[in-house]
C-alpha atoms as a PDB file:
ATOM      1  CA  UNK A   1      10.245 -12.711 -13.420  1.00  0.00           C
ATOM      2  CA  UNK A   2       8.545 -15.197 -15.950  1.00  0.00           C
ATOM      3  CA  UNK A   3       4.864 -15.255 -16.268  1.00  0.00           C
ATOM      4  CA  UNK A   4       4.831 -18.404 -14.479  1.00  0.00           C
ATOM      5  CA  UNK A   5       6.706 -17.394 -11.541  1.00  0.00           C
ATOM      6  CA  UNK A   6       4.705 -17.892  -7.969  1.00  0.00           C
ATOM      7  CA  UNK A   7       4.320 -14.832  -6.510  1.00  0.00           C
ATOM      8  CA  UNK A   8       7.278 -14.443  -4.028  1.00  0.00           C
ATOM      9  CA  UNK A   9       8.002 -11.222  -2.628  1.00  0.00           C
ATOM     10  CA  UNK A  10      10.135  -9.291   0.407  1.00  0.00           C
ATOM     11  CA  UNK A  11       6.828  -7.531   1.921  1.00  0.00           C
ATOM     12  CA  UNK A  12       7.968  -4.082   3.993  1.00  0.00           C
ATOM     13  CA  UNK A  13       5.210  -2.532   5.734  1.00  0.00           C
ATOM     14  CA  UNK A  14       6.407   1.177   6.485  1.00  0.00           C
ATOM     15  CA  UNK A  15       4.949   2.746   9.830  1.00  0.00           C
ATOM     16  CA  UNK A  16       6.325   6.318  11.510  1.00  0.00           C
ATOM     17  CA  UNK A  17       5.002   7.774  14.639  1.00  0.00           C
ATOM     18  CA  UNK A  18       4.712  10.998  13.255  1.00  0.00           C
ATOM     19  CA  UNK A  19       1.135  11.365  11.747  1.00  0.00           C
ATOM     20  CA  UNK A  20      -0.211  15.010  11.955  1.00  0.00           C
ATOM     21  CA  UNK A  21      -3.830  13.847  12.237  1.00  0.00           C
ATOM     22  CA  UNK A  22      -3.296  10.867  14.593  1.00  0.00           C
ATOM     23  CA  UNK A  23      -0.482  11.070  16.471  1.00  0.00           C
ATOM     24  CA  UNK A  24       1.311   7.523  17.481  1.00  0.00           C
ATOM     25  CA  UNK A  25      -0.741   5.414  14.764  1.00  0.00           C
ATOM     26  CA  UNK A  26       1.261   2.785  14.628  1.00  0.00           C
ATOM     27  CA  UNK A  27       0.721   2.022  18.143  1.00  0.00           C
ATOM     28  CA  UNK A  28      -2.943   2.739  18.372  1.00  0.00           C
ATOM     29  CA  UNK A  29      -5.233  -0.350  20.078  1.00  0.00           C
ATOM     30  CA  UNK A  30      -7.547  -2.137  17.867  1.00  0.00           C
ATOM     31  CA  UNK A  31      -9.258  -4.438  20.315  1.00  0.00           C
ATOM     32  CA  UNK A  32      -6.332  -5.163  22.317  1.00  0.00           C
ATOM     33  CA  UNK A  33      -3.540  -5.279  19.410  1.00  0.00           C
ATOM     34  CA  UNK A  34      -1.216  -2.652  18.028  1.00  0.00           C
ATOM     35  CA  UNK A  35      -2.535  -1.413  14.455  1.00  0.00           C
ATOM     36  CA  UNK A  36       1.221  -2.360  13.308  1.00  0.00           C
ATOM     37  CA  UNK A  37       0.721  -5.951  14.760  1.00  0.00           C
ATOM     38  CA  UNK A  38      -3.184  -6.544  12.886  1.00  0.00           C
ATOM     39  CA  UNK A  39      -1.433  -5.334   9.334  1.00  0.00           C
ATOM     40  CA  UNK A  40       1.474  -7.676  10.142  1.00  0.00           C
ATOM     41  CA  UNK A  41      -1.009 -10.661  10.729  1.00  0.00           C
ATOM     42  CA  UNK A  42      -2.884  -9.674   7.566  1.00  0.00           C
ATOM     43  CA  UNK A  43       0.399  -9.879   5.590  1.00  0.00           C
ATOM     44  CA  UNK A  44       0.879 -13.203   7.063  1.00  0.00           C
ATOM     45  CA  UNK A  45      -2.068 -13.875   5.804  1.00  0.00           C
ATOM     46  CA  UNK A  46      -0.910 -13.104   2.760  1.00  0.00           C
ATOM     47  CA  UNK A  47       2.029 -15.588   2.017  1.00  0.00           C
ATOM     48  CA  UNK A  48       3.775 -13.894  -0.254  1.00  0.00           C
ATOM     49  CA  UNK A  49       7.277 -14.075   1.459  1.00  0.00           C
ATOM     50  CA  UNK A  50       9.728 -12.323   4.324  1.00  0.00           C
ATOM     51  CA  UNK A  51       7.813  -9.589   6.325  1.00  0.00           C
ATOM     52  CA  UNK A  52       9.909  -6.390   7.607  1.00  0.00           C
ATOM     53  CA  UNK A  53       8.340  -3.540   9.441  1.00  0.00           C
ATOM     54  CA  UNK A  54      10.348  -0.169   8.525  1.00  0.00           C
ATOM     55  CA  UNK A  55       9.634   2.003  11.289  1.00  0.00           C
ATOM     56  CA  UNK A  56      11.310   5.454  12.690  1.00  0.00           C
ATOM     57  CA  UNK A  57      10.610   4.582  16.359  1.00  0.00           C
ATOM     58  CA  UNK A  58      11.891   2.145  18.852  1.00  0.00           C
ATOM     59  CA  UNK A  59       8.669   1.984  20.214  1.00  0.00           C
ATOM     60  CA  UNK A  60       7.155   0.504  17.285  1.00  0.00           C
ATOM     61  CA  UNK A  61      10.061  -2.222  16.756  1.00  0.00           C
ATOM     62  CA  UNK A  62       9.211  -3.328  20.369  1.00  0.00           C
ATOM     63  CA  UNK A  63       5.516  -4.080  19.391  1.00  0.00           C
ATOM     64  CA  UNK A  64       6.245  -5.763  16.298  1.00  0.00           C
ATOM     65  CA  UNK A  65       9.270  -7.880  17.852  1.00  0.00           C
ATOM     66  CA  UNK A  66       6.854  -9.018  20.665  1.00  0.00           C
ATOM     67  CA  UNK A  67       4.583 -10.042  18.217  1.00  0.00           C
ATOM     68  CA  UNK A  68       7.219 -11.969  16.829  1.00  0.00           C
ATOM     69  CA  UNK A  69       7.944 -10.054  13.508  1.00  0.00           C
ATOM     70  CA  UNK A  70      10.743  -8.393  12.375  1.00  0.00           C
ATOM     71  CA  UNK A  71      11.445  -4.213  12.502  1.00  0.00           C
ATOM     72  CA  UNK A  72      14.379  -2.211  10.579  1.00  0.00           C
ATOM     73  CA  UNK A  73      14.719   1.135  12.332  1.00  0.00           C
ATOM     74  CA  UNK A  74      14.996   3.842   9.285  1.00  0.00           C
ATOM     75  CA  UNK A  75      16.116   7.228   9.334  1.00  0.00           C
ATOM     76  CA  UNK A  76      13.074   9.480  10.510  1.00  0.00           C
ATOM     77  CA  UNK A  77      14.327  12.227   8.150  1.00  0.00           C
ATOM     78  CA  UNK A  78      13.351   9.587   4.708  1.00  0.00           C
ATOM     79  CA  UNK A  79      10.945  11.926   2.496  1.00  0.00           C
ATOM     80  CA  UNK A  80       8.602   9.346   2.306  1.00  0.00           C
ATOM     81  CA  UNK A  81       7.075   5.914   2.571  1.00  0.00           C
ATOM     82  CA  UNK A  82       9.059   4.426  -0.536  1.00  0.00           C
ATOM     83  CA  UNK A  83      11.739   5.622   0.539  1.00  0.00           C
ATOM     84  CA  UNK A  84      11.542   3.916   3.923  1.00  0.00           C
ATOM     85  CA  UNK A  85      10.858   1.083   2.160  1.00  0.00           C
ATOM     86  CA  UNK A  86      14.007   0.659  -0.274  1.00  0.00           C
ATOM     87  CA  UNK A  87      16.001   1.802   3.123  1.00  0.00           C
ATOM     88  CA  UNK A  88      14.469  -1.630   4.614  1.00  0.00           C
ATOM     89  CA  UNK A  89      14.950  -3.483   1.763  1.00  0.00           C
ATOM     90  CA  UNK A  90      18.362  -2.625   1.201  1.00  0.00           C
ATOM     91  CA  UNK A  91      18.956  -3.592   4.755  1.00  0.00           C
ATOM     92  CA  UNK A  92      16.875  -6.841   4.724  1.00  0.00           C
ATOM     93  CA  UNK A  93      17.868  -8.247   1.426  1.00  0.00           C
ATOM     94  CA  UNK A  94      21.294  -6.722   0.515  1.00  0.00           C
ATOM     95  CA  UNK A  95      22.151  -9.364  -2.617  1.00  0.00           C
ATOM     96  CA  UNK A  96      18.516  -8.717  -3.891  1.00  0.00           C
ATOM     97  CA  UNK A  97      17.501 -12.689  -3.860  1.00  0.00           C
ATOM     98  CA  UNK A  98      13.967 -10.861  -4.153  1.00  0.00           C
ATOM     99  CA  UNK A  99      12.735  -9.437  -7.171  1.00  0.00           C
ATOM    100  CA  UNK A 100       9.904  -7.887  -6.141  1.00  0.00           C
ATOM    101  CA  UNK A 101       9.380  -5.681  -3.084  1.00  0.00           C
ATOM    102  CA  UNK A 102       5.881  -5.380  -1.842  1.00  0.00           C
ATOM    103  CA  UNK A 103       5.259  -2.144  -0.211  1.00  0.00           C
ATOM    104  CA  UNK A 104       1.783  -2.658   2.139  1.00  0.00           C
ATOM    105  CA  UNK A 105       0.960   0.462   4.008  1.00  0.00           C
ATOM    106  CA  UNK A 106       0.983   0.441   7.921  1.00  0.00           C
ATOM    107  CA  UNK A 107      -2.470   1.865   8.523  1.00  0.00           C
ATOM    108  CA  UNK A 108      -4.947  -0.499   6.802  1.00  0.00           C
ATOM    109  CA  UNK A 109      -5.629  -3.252   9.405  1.00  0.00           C
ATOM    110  CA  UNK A 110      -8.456  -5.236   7.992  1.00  0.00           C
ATOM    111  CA  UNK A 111      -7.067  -5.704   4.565  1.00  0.00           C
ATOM    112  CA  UNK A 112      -8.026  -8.695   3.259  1.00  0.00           C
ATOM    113  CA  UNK A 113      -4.696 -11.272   2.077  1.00  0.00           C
ATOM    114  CA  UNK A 114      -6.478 -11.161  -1.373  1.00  0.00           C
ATOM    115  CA  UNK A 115      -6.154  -7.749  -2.049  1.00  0.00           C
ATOM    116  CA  UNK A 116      -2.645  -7.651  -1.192  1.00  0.00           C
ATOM    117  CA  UNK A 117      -1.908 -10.722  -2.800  1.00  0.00           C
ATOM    118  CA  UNK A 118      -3.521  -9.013  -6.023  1.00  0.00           C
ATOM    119  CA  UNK A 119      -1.015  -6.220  -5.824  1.00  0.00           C
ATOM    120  CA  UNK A 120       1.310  -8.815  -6.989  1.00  0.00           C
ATOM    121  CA  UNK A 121      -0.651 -10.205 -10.187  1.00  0.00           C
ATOM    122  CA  UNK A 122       0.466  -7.573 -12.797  1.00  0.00           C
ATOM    123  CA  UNK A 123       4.137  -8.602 -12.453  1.00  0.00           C
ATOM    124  CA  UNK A 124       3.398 -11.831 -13.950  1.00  0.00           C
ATOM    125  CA  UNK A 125       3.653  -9.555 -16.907  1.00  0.00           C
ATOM    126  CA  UNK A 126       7.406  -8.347 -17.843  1.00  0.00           C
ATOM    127  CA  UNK A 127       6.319  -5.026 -19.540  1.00  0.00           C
ATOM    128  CA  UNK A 128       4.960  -3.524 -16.030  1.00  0.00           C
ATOM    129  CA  UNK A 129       7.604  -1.679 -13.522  1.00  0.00           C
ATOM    130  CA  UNK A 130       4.959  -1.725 -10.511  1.00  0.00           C
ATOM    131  CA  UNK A 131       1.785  -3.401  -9.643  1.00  0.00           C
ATOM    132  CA  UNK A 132      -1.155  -1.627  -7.512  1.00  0.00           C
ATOM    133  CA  UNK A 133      -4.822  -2.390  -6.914  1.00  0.00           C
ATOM    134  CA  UNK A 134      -8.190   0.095  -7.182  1.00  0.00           C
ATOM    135  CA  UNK A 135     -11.607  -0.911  -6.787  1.00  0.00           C
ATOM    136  CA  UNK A 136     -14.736   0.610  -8.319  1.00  0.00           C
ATOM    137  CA  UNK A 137     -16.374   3.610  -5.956  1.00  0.00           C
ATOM    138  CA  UNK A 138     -19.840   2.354  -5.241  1.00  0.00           C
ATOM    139  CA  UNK A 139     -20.753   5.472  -3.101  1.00  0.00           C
ATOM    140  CA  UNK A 140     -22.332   8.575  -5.300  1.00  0.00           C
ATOM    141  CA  UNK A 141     -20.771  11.129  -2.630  1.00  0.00           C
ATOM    142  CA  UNK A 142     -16.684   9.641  -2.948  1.00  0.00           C
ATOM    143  CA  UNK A 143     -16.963  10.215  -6.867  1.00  0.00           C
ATOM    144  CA  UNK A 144     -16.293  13.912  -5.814  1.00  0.00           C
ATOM    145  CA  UNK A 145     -14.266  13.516  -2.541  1.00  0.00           C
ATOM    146  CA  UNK A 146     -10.460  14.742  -3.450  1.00  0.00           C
ATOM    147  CA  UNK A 147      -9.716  12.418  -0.091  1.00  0.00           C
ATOM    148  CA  UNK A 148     -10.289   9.471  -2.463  1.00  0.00           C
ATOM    149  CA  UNK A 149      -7.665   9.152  -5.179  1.00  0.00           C
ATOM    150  CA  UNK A 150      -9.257   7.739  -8.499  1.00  0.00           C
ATOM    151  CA  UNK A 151      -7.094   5.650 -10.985  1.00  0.00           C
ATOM    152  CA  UNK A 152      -7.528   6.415 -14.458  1.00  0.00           C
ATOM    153  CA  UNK A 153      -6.691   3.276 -16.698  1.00  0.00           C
ATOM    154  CA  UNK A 154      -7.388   1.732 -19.920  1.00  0.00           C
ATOM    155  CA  UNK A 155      -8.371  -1.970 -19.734  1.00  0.00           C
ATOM    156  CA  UNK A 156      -5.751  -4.508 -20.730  1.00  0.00           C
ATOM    157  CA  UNK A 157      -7.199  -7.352 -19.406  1.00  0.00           C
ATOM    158  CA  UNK A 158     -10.163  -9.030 -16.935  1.00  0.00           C
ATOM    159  CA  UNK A 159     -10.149  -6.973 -13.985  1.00  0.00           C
ATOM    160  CA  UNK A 160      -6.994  -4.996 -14.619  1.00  0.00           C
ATOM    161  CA  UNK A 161      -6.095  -1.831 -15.842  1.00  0.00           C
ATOM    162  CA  UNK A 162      -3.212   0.208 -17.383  1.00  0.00           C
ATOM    163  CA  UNK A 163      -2.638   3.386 -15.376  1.00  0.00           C
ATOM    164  CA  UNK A 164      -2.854   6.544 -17.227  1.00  0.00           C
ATOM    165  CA  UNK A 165      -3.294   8.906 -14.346  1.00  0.00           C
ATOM    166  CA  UNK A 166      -4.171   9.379 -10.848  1.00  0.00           C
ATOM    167  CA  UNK A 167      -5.989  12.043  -9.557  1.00  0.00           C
ATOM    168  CA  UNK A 168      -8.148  13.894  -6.830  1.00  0.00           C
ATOM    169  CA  UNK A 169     -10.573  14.993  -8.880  1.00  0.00           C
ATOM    170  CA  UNK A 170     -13.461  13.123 -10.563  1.00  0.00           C
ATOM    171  CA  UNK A 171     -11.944  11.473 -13.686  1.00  0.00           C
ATOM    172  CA  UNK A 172     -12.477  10.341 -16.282  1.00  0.00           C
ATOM    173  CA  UNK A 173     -15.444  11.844 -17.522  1.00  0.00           C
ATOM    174  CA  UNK A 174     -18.439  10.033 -19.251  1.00  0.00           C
ATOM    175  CA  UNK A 175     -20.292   7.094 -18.197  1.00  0.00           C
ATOM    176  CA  UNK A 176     -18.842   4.128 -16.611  1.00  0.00           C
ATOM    177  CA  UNK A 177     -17.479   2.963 -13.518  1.00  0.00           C
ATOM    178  CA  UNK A 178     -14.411   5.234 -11.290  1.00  0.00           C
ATOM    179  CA  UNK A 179     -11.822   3.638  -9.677  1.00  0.00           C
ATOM    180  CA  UNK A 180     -10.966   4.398  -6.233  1.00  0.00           C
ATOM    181  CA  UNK A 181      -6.403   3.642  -5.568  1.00  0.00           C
ATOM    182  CA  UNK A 182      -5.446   1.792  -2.985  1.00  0.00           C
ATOM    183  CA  UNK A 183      -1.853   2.756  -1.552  1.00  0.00           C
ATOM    184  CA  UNK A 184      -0.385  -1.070  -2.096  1.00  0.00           C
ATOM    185  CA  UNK A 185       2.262  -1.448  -4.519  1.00  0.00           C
ATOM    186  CA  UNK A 186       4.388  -4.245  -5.945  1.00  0.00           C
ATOM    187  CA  UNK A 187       7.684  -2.774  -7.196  1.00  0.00           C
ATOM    188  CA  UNK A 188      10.446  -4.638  -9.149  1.00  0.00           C
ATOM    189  CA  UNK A 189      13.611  -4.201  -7.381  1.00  0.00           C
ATOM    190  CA  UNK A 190      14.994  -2.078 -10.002  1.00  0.00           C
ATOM    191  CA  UNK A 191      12.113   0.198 -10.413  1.00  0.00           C
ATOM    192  CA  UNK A 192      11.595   0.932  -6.673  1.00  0.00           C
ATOM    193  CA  UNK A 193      15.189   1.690  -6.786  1.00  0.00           C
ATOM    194  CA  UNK A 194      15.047   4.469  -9.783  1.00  0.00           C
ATOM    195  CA  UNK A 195      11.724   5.538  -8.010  1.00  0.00           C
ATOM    196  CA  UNK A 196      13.497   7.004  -4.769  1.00  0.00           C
ATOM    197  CA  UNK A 197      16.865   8.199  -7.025  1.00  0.00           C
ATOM    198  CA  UNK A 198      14.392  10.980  -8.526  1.00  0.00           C
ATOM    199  CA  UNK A 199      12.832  13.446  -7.216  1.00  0.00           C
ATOM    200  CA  UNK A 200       9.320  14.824  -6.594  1.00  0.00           C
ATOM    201  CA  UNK A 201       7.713  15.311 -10.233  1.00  0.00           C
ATOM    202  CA  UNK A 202       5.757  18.227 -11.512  1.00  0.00           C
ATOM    203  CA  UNK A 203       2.216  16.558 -11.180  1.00  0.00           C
ATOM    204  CA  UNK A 204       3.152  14.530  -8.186  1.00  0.00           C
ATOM    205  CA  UNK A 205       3.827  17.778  -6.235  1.00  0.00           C
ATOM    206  CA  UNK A 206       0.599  19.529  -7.771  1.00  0.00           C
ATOM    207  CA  UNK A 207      -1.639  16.287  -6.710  1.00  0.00           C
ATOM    208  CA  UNK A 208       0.355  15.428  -3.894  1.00  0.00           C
ATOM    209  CA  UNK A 209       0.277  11.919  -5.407  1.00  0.00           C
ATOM    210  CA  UNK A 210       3.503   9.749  -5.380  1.00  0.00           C
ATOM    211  CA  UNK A 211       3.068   7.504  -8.167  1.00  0.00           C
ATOM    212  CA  UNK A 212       2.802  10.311 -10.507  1.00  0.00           C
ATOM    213  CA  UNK A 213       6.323  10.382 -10.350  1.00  0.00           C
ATOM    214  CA  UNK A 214       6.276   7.023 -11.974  1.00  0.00           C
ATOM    215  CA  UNK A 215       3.927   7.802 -14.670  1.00  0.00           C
ATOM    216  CA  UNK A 216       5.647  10.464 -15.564  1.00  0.00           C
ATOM    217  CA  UNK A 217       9.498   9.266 -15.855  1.00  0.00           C
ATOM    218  CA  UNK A 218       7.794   6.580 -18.122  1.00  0.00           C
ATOM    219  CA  UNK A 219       7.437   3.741 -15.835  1.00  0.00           C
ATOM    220  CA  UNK A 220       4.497   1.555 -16.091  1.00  0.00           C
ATOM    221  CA  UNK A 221       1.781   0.915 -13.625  1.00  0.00           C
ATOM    222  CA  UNK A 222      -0.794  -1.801 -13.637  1.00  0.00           C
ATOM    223  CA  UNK A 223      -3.648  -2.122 -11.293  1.00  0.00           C
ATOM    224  CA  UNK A 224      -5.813  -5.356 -10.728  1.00  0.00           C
ATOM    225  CA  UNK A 225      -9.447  -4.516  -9.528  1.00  0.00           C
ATOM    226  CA  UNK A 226     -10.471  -6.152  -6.267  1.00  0.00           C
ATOM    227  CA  UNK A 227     -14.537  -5.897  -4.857  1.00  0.00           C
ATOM    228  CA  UNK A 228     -14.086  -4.594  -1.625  1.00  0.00           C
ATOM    229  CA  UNK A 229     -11.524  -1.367  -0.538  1.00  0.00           C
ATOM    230  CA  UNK A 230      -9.939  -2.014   2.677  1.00  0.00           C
ATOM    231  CA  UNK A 231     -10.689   0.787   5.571  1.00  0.00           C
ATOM    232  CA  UNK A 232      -7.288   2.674   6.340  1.00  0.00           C
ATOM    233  CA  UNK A 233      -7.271   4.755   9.441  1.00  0.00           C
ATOM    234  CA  UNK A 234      -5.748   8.657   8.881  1.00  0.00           C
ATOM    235  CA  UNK A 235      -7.768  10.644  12.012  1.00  0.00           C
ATOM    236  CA  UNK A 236      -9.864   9.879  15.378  1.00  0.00           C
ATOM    237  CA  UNK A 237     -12.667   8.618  13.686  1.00  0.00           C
ATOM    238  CA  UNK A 238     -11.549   6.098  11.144  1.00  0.00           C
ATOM    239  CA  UNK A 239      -9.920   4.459  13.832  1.00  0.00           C
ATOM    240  CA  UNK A 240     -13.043   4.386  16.163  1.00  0.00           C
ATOM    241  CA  UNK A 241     -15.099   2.413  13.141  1.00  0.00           C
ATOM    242  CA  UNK A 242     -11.955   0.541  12.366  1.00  0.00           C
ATOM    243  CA  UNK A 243     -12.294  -0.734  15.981  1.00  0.00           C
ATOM    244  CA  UNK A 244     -16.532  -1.304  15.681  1.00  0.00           C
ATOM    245  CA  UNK A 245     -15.530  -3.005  12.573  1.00  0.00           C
ATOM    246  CA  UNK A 246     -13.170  -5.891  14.104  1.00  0.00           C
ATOM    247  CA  UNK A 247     -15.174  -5.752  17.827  1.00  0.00           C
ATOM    248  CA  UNK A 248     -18.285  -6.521  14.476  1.00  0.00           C
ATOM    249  CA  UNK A 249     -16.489  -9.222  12.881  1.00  0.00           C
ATOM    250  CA  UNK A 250     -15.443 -11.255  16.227  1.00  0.00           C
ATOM    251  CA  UNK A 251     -19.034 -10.828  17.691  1.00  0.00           C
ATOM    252  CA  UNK A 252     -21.338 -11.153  14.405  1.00  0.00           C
ATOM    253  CA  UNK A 253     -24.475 -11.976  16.598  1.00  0.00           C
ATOM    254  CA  UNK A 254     -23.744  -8.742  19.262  1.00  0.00           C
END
C-alpha cells in the first residue's frame, strides 16, 4: 500500500455469544436494535469497504442478515478474536484483493466512523505491520484502573504514536499525558496472518494483552490519537448507560 492509497479495507467485526460477564452480547437491545446491528451501522458509517460479521452463533447471523449485512459462522473453539477474524477473512476474501483487514470489535456501539476510520491512517506508512487508535485518559481515577489498557508510545508524528508497550498498569511514568487503547486494529494481510500462526507470547499471557504478541515478535504498531474513547459494553451496567446514552442522543431536549 502506497502512501497515497485511499483507505480501502475488508472490515470483520467479530461477535461470540459466549461472554462470561454478559451473556448473549451480541444480541443485547439497544433501543430496539441488536448491539451487533448498531456496530454494523457505525461501520457503514465508516466507508472503508466490505463488512463481514464473524460470529460463533446462528443466532447472531440471523440478526445481522435481517439487517441486511453479511455473517461468516466461525468455529466457536478459535482462541480468540483475531483469530475469528483471519477465519472470516480467509472465507470472505480468499485471493486477498484486500490488503488490509480491519478488525472493529463487536461490543462498542456508539463508535464514532472517525475513530475507526483513524485505525486505518498509520498504514499509509509502509514501515507499520498494524494500525490502532488510543486517546488521552482525561479522568484522574482511570490513570490507575488495570480495566483500562494504556499505550505506551513515542511520538512519530501529529497525533500518532509508535507503540512501545501496552500495559495495565499506570505507564509511563513522569509528567505528561497517558493513553488509554482502544481494541480497533488495522492489520496488513500478511501480518494478521503471522499474528494467529504464533502463539500466546510471554508478556501477552502475563498482561493478558494480545498485541503484545506483536510487539514482541518485532512487528510494528502505530496508533493515531482520536478526542473522544468510544463506550464498549463488557457487564450489566455498561450496557444500561450505553442504552441512556443513545435513548440521550435521539432525545437531546428529554
Amino acid at each position: 500500500m502506497s502512501r497515497d492509497a485511499p483507505a480501502r479495507a475488508l472490515v470483520v467485526i467479530p461477535a461470540r455469544m459466549a461472554s462470561s460477564r454478559l451473556p448473549g452480547k451480541p444480541l443485547a437491545d439497544i433501543d430496539g436494535q441488536p448491539m451487533i446491528v448498531r456496530v454494523l451501522e457505525q461501520a457503514r458509517a465508516a466507508d472503508i469497504g466490505p463488512i463481514v460479521v464473524a460470529c460463533d452463533d446462528a443466532r447472531i447471523a440471523s440478526a445481522v442478515e435481517a439487517a441486511g449485512g453479511r455473517a461468516i459462522l466461525t468455529d466457536p473453539e478459535l482462541a480468540s478474536g483475531s483469530d475469528r477474524v483471519h477465519a472470516a477473512a480467509t472465507a470472505a476474501d480468499p485471493e486477498g484483493a484486500f490488503e488490509v483487514v480491519l478488525n472493529l470489535q463487536g461490543d462498542v456501539p456508539m463508535i464514532e466512523p472517525e475513530a475507526i476510520r483513524a485505525a486505518f491512517d498509520p498504514l499509509q506508512d509502509e514501515a507499520v505491520d498494524i494500525g490502532t487508535i488510543a486517546t488521552e485518559i482525561r479522568n484522574a481515577a482511570k490513570r490507575d484502573d488495570p480495566g483500562y489498557v494504556k499505550t505506551v508510545g513515542t511520538p512519530v508524528g501529529p497525533r500518532r504514536l509508535r507503540a512501545l508497550y501496552f500495559t495495565r498498569a499506570t505507564a509511563p511514568s513522569g509528567p505528561g499525558p497517558l493513553y488509554q487503547h482502544i481494541g480497533i486494529y488495522a492489520y496488513r494481510r500478511p501480518a494478521l496472518a503471522r499474528f494467529v500462526s504464533m502463539p500466546p507470547s510471554y508478556l501477552e499471557t502475563r498482561e493478558t494483552l494480545e498485541q503484545l504478541r506483536a510487539l514482541e515478535a518485532g512487528m510494528r504498531i502505530d496508533v493515531s490519537l482520536i478526542d473522544s474513547a468510544p463506550m464498549d459494553v463488557n457487564t450489566p451496567e455498561d450496557l444500561e448507560a450505553v442504552r441512556q446514552a443513545v435513548r440521550h442522543r435521539r432525545s437531546p431536549s428529554s
